[in-house]
C-alpha atoms as a PDB file:
ATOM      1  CA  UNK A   1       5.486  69.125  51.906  1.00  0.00           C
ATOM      2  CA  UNK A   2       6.265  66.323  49.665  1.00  0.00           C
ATOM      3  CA  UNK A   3       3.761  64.317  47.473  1.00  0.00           C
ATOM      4  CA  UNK A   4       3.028  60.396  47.611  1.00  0.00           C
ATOM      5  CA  UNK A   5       5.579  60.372  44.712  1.00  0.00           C
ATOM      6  CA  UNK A   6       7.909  61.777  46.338  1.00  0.00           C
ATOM      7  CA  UNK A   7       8.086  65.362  44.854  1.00  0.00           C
ATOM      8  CA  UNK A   8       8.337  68.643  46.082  1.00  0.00           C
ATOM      9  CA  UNK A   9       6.051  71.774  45.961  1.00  0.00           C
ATOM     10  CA  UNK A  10       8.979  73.249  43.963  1.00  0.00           C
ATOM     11  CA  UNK A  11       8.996  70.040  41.316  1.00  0.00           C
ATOM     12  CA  UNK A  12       5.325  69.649  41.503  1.00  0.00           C
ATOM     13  CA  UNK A  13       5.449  73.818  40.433  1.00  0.00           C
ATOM     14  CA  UNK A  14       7.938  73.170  37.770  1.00  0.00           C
ATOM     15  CA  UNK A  15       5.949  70.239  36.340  1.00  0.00           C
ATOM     16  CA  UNK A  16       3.156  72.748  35.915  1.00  0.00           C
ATOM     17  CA  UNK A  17       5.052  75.475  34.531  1.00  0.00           C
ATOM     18  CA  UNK A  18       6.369  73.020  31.813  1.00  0.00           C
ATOM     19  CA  UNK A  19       2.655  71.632  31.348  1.00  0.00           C
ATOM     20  CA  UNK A  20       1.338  75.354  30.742  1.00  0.00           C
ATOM     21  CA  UNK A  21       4.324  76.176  28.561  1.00  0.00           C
ATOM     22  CA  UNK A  22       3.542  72.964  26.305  1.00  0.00           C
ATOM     23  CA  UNK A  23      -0.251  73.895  25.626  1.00  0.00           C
ATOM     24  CA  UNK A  24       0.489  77.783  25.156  1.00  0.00           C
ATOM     25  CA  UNK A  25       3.171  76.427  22.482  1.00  0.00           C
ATOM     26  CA  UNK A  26       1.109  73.826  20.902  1.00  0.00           C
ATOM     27  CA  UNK A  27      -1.862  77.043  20.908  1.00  0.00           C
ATOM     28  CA  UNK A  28       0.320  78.915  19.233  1.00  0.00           C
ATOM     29  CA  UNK A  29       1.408  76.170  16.499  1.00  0.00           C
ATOM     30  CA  UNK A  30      -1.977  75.217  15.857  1.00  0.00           C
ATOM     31  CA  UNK A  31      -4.208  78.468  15.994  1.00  0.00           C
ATOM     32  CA  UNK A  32      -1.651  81.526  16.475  1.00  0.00           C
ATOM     33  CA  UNK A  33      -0.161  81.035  13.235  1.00  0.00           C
ATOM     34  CA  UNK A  34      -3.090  79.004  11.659  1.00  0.00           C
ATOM     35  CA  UNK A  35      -6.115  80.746  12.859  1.00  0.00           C
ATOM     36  CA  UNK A  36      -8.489  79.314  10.401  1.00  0.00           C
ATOM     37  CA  UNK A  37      -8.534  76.123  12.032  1.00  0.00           C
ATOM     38  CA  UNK A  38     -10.497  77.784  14.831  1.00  0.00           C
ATOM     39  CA  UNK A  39     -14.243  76.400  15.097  1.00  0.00           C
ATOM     40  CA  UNK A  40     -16.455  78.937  13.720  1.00  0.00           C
ATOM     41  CA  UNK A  41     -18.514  78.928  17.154  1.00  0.00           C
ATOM     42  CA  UNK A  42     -18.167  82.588  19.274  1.00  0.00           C
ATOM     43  CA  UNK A  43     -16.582  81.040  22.263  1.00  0.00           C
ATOM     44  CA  UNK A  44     -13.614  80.000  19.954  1.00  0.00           C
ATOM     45  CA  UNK A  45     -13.636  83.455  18.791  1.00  0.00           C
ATOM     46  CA  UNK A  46     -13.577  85.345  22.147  1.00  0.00           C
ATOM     47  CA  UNK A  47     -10.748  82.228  23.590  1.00  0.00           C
ATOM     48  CA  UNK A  48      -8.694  82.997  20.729  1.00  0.00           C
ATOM     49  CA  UNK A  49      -8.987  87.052  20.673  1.00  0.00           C
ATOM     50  CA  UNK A  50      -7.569  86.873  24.109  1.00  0.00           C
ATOM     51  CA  UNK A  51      -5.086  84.248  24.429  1.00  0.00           C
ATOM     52  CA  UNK A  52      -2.076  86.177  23.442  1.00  0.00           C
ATOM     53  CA  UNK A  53      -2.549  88.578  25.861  1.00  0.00           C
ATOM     54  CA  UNK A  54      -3.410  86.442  28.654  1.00  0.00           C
ATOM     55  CA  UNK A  55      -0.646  83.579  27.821  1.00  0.00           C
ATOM     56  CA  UNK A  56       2.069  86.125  28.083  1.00  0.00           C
ATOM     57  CA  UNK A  57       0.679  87.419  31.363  1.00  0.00           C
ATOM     58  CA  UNK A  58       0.044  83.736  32.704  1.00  0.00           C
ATOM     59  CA  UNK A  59       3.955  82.454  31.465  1.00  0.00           C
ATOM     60  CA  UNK A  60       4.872  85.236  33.581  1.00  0.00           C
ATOM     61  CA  UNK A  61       3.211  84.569  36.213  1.00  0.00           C
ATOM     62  CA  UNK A  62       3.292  80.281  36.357  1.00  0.00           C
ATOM     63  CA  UNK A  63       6.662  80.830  36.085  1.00  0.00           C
ATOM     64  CA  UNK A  64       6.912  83.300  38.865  1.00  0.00           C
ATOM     65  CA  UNK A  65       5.118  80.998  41.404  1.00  0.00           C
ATOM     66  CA  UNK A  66       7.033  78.157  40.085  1.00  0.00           C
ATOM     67  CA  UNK A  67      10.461  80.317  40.937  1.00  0.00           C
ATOM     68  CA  UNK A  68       8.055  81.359  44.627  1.00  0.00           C
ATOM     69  CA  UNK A  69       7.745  77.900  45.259  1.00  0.00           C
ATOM     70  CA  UNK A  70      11.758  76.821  44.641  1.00  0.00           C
ATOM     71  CA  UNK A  71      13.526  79.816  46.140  1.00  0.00           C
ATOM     72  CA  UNK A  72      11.310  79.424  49.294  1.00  0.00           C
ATOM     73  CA  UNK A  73      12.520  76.637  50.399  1.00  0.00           C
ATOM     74  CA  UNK A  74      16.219  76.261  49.454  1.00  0.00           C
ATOM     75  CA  UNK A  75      16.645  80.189  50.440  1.00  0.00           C
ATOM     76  CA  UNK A  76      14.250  81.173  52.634  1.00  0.00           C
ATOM     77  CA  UNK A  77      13.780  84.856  52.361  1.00  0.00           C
ATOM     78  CA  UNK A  78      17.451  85.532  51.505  1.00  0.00           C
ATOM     79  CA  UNK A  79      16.318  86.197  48.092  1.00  0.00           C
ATOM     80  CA  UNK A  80      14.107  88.485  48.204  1.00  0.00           C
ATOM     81  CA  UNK A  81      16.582  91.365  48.641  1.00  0.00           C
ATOM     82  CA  UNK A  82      18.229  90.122  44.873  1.00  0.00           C
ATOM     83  CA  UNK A  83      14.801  90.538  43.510  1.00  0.00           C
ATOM     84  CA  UNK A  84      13.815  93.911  44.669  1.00  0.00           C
ATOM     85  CA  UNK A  85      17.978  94.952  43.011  1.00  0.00           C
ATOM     86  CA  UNK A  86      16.684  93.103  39.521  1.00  0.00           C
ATOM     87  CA  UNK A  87      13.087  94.507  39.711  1.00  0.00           C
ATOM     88  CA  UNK A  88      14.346  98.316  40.505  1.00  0.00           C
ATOM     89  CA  UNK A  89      17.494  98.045  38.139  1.00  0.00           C
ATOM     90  CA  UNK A  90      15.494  96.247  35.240  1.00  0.00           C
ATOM     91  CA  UNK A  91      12.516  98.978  35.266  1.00  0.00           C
ATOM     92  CA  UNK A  92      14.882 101.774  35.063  1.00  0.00           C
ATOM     93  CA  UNK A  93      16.629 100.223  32.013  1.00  0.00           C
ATOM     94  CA  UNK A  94      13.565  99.346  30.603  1.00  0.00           C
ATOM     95  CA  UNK A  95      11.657 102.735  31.487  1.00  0.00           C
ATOM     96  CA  UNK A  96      15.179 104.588  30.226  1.00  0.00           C
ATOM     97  CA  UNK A  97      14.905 102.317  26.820  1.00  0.00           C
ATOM     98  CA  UNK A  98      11.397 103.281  26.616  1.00  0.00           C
ATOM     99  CA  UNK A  99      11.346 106.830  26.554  1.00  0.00           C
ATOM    100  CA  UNK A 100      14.926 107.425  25.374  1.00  0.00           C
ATOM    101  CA  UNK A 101      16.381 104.656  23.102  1.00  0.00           C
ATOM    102  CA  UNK A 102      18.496 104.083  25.222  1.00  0.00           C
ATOM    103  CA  UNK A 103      20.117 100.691  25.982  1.00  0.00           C
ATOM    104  CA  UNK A 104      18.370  98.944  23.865  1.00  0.00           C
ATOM    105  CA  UNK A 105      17.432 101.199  20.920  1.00  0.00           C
ATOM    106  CA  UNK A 106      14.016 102.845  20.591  1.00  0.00           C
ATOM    107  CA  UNK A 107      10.540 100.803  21.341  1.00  0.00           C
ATOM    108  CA  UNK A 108       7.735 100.572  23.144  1.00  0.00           C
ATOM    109  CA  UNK A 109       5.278  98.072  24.624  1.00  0.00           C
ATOM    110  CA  UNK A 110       1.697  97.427  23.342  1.00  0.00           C
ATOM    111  CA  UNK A 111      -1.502  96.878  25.398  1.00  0.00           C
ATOM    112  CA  UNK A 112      -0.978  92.804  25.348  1.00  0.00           C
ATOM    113  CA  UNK A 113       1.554  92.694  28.498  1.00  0.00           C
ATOM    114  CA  UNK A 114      -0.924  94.501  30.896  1.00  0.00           C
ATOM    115  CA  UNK A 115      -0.834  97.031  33.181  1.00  0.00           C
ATOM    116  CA  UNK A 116       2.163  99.202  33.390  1.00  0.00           C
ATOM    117  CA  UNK A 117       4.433 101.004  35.983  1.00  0.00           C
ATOM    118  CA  UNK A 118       5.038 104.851  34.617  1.00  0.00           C
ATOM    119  CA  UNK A 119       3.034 105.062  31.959  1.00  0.00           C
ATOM    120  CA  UNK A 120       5.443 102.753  29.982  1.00  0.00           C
ATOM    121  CA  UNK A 121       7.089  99.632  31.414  1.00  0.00           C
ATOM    122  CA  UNK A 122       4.684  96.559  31.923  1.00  0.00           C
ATOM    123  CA  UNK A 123       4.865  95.866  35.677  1.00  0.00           C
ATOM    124  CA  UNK A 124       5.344  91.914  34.529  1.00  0.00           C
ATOM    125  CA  UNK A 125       8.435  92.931  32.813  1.00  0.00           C
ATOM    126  CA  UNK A 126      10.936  93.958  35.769  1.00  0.00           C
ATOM    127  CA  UNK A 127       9.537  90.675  37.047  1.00  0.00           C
ATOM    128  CA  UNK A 128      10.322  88.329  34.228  1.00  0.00           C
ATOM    129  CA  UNK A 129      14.086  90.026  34.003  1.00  0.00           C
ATOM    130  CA  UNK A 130      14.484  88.225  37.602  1.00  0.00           C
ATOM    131  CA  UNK A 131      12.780  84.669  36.187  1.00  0.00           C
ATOM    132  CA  UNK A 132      16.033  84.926  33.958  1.00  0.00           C
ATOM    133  CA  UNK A 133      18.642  86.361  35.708  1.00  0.00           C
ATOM    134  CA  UNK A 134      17.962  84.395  39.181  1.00  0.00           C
ATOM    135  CA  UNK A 135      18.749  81.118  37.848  1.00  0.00           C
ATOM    136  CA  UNK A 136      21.516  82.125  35.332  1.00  0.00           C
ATOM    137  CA  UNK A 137      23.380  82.941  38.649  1.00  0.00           C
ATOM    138  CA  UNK A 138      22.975  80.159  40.293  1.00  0.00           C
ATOM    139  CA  UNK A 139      24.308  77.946  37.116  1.00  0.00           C
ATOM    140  CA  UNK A 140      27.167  80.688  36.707  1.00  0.00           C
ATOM    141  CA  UNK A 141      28.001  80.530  40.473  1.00  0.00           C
ATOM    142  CA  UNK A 142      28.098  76.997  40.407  1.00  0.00           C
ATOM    143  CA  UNK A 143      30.225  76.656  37.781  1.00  0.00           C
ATOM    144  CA  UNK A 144      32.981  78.866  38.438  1.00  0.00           C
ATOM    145  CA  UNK A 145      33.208  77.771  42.055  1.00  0.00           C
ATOM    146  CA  UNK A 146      35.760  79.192  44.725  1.00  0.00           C
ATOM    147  CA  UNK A 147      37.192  82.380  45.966  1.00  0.00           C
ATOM    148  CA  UNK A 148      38.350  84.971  43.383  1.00  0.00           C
ATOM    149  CA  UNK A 149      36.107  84.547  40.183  1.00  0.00           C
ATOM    150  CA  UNK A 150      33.321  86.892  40.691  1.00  0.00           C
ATOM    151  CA  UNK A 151      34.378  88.252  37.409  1.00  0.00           C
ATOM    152  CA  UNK A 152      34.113  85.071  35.322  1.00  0.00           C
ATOM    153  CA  UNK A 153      30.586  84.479  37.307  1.00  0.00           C
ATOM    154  CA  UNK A 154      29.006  87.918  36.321  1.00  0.00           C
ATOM    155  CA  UNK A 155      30.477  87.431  32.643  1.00  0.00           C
ATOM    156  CA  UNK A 156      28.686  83.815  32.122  1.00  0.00           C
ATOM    157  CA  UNK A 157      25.459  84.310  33.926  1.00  0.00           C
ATOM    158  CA  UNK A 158      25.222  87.701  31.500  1.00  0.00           C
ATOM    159  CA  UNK A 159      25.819  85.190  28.870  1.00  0.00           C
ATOM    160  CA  UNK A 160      23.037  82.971  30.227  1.00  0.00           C
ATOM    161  CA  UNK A 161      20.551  85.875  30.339  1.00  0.00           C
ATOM    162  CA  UNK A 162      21.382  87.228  27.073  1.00  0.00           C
ATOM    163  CA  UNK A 163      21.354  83.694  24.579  1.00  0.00           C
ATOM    164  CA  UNK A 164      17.200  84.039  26.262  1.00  0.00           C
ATOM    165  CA  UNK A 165      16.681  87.256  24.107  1.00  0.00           C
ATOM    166  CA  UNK A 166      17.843  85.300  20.711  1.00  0.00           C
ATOM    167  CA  UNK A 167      14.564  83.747  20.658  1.00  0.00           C
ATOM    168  CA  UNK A 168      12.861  86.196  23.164  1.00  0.00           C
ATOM    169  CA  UNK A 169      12.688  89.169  20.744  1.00  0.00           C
ATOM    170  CA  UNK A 170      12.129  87.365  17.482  1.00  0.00           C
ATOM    171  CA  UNK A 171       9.198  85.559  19.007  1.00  0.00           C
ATOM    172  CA  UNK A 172       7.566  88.814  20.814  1.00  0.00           C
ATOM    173  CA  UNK A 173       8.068  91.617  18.208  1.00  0.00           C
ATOM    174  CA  UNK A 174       7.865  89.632  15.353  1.00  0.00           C
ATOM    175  CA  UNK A 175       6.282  86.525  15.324  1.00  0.00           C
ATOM    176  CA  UNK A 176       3.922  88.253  17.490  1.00  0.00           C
ATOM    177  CA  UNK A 177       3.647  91.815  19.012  1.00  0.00           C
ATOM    178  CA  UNK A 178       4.234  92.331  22.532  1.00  0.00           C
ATOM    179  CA  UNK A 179       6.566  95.051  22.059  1.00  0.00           C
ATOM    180  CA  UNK A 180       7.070  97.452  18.594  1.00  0.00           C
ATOM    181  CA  UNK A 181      10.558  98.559  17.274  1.00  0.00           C
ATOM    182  CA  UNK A 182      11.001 102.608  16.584  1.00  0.00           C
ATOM    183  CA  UNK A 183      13.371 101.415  13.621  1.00  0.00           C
ATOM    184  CA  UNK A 184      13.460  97.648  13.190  1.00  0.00           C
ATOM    185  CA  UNK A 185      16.504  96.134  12.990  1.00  0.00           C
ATOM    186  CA  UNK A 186      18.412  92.890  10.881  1.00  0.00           C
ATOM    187  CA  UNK A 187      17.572  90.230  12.904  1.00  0.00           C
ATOM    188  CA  UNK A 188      13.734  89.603  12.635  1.00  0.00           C
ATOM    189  CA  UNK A 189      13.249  93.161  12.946  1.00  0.00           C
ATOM    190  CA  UNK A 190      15.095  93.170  16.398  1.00  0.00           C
ATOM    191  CA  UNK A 191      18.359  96.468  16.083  1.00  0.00           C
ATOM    192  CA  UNK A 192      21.631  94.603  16.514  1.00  0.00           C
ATOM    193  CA  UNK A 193      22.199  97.526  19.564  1.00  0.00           C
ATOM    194  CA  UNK A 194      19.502  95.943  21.484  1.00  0.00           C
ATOM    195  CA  UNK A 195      22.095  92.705  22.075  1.00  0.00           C
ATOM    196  CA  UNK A 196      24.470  95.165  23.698  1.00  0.00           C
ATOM    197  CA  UNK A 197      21.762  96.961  25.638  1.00  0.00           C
ATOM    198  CA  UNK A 198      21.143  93.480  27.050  1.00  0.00           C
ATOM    199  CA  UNK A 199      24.243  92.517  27.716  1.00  0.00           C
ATOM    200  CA  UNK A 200      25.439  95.860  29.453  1.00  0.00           C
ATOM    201  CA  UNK A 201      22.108  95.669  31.761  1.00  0.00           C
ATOM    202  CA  UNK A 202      22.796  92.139  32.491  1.00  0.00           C
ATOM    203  CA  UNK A 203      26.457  93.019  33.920  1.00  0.00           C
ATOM    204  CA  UNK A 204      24.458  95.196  35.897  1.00  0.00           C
ATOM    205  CA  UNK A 205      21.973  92.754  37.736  1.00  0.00           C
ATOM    206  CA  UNK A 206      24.407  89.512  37.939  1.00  0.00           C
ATOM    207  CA  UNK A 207      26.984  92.500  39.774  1.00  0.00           C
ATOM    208  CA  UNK A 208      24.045  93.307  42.230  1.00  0.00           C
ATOM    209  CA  UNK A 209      23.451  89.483  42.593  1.00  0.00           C
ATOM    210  CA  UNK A 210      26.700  88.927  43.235  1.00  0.00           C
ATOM    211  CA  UNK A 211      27.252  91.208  45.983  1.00  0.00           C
ATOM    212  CA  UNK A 212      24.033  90.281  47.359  1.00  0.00           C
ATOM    213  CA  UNK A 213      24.691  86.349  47.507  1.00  0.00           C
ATOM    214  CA  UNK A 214      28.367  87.674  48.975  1.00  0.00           C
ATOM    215  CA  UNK A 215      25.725  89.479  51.875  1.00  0.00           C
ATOM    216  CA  UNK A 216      23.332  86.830  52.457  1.00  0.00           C
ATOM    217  CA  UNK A 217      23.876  83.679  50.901  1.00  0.00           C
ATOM    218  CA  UNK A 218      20.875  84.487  48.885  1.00  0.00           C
ATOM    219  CA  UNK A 219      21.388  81.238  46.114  1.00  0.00           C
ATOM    220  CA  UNK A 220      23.996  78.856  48.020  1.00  0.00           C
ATOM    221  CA  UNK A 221      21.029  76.684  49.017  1.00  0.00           C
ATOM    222  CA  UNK A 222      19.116  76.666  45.624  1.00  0.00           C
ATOM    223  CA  UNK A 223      19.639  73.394  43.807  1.00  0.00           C
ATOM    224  CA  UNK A 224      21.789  73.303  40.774  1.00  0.00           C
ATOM    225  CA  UNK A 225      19.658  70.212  38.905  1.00  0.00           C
ATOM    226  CA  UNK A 226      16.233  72.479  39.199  1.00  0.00           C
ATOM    227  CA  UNK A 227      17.500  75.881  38.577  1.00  0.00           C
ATOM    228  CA  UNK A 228      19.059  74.207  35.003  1.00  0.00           C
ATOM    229  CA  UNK A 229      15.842  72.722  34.644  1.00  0.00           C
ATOM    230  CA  UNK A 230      13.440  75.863  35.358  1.00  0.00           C
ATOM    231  CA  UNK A 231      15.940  77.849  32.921  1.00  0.00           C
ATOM    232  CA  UNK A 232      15.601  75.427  30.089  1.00  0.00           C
ATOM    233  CA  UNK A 233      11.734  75.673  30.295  1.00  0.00           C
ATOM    234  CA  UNK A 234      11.396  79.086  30.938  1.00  0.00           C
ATOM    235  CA  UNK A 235      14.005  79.427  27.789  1.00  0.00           C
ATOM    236  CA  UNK A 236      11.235  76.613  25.706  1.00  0.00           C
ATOM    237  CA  UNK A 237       8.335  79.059  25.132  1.00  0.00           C
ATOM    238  CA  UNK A 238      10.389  81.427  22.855  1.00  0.00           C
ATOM    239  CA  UNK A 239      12.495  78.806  21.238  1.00  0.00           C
ATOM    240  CA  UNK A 240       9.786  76.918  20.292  1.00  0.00           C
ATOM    241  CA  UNK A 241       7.704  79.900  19.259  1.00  0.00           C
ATOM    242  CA  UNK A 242      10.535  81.229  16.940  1.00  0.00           C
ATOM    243  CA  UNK A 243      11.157  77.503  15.735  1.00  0.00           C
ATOM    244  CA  UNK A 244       7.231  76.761  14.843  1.00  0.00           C
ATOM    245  CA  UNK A 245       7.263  80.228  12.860  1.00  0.00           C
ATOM    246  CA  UNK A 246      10.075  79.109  11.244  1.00  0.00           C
ATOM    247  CA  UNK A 247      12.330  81.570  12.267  1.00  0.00           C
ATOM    248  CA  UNK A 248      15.564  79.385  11.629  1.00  0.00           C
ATOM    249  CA  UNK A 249      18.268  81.943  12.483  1.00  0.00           C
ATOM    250  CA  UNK A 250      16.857  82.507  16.091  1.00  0.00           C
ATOM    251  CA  UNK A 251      16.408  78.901  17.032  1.00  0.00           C
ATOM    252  CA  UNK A 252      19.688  78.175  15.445  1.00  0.00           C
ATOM    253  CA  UNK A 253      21.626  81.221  17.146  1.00  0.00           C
ATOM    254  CA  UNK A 254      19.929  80.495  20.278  1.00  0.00           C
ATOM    255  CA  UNK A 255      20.859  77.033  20.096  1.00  0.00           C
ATOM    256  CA  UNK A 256      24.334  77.368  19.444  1.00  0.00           C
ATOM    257  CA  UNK A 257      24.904  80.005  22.139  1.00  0.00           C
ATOM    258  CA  UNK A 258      23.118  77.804  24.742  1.00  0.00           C
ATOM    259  CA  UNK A 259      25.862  74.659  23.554  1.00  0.00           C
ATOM    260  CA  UNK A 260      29.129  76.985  23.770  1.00  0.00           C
ATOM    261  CA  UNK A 261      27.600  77.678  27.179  1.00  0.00           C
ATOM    262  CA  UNK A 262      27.428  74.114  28.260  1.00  0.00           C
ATOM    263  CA  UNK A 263      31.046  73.096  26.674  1.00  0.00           C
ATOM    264  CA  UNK A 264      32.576  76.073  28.345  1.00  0.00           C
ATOM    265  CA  UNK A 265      30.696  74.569  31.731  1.00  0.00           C
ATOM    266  CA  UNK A 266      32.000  71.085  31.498  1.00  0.00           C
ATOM    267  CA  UNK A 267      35.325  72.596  30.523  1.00  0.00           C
ATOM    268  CA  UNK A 268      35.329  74.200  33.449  1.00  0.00           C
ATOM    269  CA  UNK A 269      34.061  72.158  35.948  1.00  0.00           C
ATOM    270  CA  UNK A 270      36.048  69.150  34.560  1.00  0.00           C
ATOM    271  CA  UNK A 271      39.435  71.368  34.896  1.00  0.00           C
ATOM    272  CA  UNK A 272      38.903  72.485  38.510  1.00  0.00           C
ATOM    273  CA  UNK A 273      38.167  68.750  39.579  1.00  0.00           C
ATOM    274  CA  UNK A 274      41.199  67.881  37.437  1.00  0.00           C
ATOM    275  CA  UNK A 275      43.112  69.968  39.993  1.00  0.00           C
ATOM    276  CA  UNK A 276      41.658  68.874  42.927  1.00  0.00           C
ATOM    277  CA  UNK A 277      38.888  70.915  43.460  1.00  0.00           C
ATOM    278  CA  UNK A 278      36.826  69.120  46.065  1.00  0.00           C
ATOM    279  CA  UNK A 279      33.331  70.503  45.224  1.00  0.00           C
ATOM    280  CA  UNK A 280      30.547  67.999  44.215  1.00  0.00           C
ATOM    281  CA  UNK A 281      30.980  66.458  40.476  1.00  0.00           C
ATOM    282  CA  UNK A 282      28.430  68.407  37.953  1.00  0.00           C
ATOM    283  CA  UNK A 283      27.769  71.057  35.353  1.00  0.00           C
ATOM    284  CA  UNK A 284      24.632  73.821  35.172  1.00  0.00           C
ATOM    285  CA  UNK A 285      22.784  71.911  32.403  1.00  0.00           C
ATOM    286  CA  UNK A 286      23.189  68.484  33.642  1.00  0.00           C
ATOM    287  CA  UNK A 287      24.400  68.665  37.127  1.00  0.00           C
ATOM    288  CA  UNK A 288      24.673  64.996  39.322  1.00  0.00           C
ATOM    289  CA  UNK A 289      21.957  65.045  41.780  1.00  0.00           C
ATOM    290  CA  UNK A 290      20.791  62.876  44.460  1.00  0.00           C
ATOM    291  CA  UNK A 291      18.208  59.957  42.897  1.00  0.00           C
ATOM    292  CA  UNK A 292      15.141  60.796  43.014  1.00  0.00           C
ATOM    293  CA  UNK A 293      15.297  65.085  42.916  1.00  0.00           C
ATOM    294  CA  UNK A 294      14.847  65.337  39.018  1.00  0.00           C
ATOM    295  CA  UNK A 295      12.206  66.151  37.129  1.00  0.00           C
END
């Protein structure tokens, strides 16, 4: 149903994911790292005493509805298959990592992220490996367009998923602690390993993704403009965490990975229309659009 204004359920979502995202972050700038400014009164106490755990849970889940909301009605329930791959595929990594080191080098999750599948594996966390890895395909699969490039599609979307952990694991086992490091690493505690780990279990998912959208269709419909949009919020709470802390190595890795991703978009996109290609003009992080569908 759309709004007097014109929007969507899906935008109208999105708007409200980015709204929660921007008071969590400014929460986080102004009493997470500065809790003295707190009033002394016991409400402000209690608030603060459980806002970590709760803001985590609730980006998790705002941004879940927000992807409900999208996916519903440019796929129907074509996509549901590709989340039940990510959510089965993502806990066994994760519940392998957890008890044996292994991809991702040794850790293990605190109390903060809630409830947990197994004894070890927060069930929000095979959950928010599909919040990443969902749109990442539809910006890969939009930019390498036709027949013949699955290859080139898993590769980038991997890349998509993994530049999200340059700020994601600086900003939740260091600047906070959502998850704990067996033997911390270089890179704001965070094992160097753990960047392979990611990028070997993201060739896993986009593969299942890609076989499943070659099934069903499962992200044809889903528009280019929002998914770029949704993965550049969803991507703002841990940038902006690491950058507030002052963590300048994250937000500067993060942001230069997220850049070579866009040139290497426009590249492409501007050298298949440069040989004809008759797909629509646009790129995954600023994709033409009908007037009126943006945010």
């Amino acid at each position: 149903m759309e709004s007097r204004a014109g929007l969507g359920a899906e935008r109208i979502a999105l708007w409200g994911f980015l709204a929660f995202t921007v008071i969590a972050l400014l929460g986080f700038w102004n009493f997470g790292l500065h809790p003295e400014r707190l009033p002394s009164q016991p409400w402000a106490i209690a608030v603060f005493q459980n806002s970590f755990p709760w803001f985590a849970r609730g980006q998790i889940i705002v941004s879940g509805v927000a992807l409900l909301f999208a996916f519903w009605k440019f796929a129907g329930t074509r996509w549901v298959p590709a989340f039940a791959a990510v959510f089965v595929l993502s806990f066994m990594a994760e519940h392998i990592g957890t008890g044996y080191g292994f991809p991702f080098s040794g850790y293990r999750y605190t109390q903060m992220l809630g409830p947990r599948l197994l004894d070890r594996v927060p069930w929000l966390i095979p959950i928010s490996w599909f919040l990443m890895s969902a749109p990442s395909w539809v910006l890969a699969r939009h930019t390498f367009q036709g027949p013949g490039r699955r290859v080139q599609k898993i590769f980038f979307a991997t890349w998509l998923l993994v530049l999200w952990d340059l700020a994601l694991d600086p900003a939740m086992s260091a600047a906070t602690n959502y998850w704990i490091w067996e033997t911390p690493g270089p890179f704001y505690g965070m094992p160097w390993v753990n960047i392979l780990g990611w990028y070997g279990t993201g060739l896993v998912l986009m593969t299942a993704l890609s076989f499943i959208d070659d099934w069903n269709g499962w992200s044809e419909g889903v528009e280019v403009r929002w998914a770029a949009q949704y993965y550049l919020v969803i991507l703002l709470m841990p940038l902006g965490m690491v950058t507030v802390k002052g963590y300048w190595w994250s937000t500067i890795i993060t942001l230069a990975a997220l850049a070579a991703a866009f040139v290497l978009a426009r590249f492409v996109r501007g050298r298949d229309e440069g040989a004809g290609d008759a797909a629509p003009r646009g790129v995954p992080l600023g994709s033409q659009t009908p007037a009126g569908s943006g945010v």
